[in-house]
C-alpha atoms as a PDB file:
ATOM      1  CA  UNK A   1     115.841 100.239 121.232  1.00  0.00           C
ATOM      2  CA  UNK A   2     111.840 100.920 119.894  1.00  0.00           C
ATOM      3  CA  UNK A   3     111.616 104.201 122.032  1.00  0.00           C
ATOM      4  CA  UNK A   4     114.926 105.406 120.678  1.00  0.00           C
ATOM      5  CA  UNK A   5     113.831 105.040 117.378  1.00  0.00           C
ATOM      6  CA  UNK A   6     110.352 106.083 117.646  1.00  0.00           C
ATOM      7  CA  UNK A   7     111.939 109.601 119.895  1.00  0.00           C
ATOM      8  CA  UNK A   8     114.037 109.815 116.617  1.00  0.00           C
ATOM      9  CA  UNK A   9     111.288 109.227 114.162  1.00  0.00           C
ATOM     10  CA  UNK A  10     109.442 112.196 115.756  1.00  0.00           C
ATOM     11  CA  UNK A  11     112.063 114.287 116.035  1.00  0.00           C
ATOM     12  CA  UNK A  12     112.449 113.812 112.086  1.00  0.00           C
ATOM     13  CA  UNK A  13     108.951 113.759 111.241  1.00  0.00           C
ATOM     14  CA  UNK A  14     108.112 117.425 113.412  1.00  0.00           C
ATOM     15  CA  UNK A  15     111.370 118.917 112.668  1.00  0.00           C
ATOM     16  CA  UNK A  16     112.413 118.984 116.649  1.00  0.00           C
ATOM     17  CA  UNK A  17     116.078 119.891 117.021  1.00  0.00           C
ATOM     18  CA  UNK A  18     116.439 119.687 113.558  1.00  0.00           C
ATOM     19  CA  UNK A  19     114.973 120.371 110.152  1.00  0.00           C
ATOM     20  CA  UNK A  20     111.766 118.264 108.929  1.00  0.00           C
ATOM     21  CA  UNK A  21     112.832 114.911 107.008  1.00  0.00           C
ATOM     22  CA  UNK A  22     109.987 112.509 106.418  1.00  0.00           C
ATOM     23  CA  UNK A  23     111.848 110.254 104.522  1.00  0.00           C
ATOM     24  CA  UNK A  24     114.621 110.013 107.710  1.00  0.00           C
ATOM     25  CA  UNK A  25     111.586 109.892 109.462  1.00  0.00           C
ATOM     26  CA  UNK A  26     110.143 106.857 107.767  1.00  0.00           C
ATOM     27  CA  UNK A  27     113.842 104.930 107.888  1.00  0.00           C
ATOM     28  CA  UNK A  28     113.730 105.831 111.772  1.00  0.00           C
ATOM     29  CA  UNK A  29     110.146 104.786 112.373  1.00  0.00           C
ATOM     30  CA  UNK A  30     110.699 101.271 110.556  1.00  0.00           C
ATOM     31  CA  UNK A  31     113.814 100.327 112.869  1.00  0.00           C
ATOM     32  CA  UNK A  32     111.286 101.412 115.678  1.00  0.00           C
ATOM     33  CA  UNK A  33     108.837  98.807 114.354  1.00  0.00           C
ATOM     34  CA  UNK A  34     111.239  96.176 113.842  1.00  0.00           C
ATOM     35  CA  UNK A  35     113.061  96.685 117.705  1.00  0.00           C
ATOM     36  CA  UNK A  36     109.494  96.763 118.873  1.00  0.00           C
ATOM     37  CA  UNK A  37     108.853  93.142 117.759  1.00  0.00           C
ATOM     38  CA  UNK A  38     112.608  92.833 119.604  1.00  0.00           C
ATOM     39  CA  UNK A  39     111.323  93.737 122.436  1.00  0.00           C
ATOM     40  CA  UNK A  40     108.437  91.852 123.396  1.00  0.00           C
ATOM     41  CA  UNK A  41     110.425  89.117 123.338  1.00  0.00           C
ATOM     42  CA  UNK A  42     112.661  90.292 126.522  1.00  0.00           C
ATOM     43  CA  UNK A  43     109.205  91.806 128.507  1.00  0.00           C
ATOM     44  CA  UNK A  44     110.419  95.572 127.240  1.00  0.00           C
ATOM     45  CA  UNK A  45     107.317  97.536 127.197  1.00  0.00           C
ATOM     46  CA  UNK A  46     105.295  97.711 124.550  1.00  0.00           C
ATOM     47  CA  UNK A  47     105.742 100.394 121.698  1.00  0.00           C
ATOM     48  CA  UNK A  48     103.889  98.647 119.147  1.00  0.00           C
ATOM     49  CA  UNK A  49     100.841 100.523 118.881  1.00  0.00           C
ATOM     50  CA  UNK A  50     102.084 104.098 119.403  1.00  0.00           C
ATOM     51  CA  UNK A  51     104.491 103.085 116.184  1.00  0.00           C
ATOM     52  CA  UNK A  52     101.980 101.967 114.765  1.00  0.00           C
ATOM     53  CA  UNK A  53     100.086 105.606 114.498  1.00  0.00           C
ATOM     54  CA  UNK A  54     102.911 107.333 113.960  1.00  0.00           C
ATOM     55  CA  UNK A  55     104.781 105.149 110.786  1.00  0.00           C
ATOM     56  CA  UNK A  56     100.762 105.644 109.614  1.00  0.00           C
ATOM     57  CA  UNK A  57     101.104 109.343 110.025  1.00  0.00           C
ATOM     58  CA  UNK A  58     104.415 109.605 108.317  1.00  0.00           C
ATOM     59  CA  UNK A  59     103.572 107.292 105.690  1.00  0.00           C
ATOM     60  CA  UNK A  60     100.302 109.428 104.498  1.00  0.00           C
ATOM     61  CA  UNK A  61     102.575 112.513 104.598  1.00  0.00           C
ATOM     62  CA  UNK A  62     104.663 110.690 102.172  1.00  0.00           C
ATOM     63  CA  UNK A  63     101.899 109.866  99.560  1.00  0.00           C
ATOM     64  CA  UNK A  64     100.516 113.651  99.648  1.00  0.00           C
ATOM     65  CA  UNK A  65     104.385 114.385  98.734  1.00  0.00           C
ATOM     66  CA  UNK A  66     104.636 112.669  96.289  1.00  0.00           C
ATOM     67  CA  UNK A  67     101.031 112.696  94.781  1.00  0.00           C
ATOM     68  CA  UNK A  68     102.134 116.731  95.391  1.00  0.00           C
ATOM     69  CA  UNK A  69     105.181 116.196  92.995  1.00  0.00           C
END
């Protein structure tokens, strides 16, 4: 469930397929994190990390929006 989230966090973040929504992008990206402690549980790879950089990424484009506001 991590790498569906995270694909949809991206998708949201860079506007792919759709228009660009950080906020739907941060919502998506913290289920990612969440199923990503999920799955190390059941020997899923690992999507910790490369969630990691991304919620990071997403959550500094928040800030400059709002600091922008």
């Amino acid at each position: 469930m991590s790498d569906i989230y995270y694909r949809l966090a991206l998708c949201w973040y860079k506007g792919y397929g759709t228009h660009q929504d950080i906020l739907v992008a941060f919502h998506y990206i913290n289920e990612a994190e969440f199923y990503s402690y999920c799955d190390r549980f059941t020997d899923k790879f690992m999507w910790q990390s490369i969630i990691e950089l991304l919620r990071s990424e997403i959550k500094h484009s928040l800030d400059e929006a709002l600091e922008n506001k």
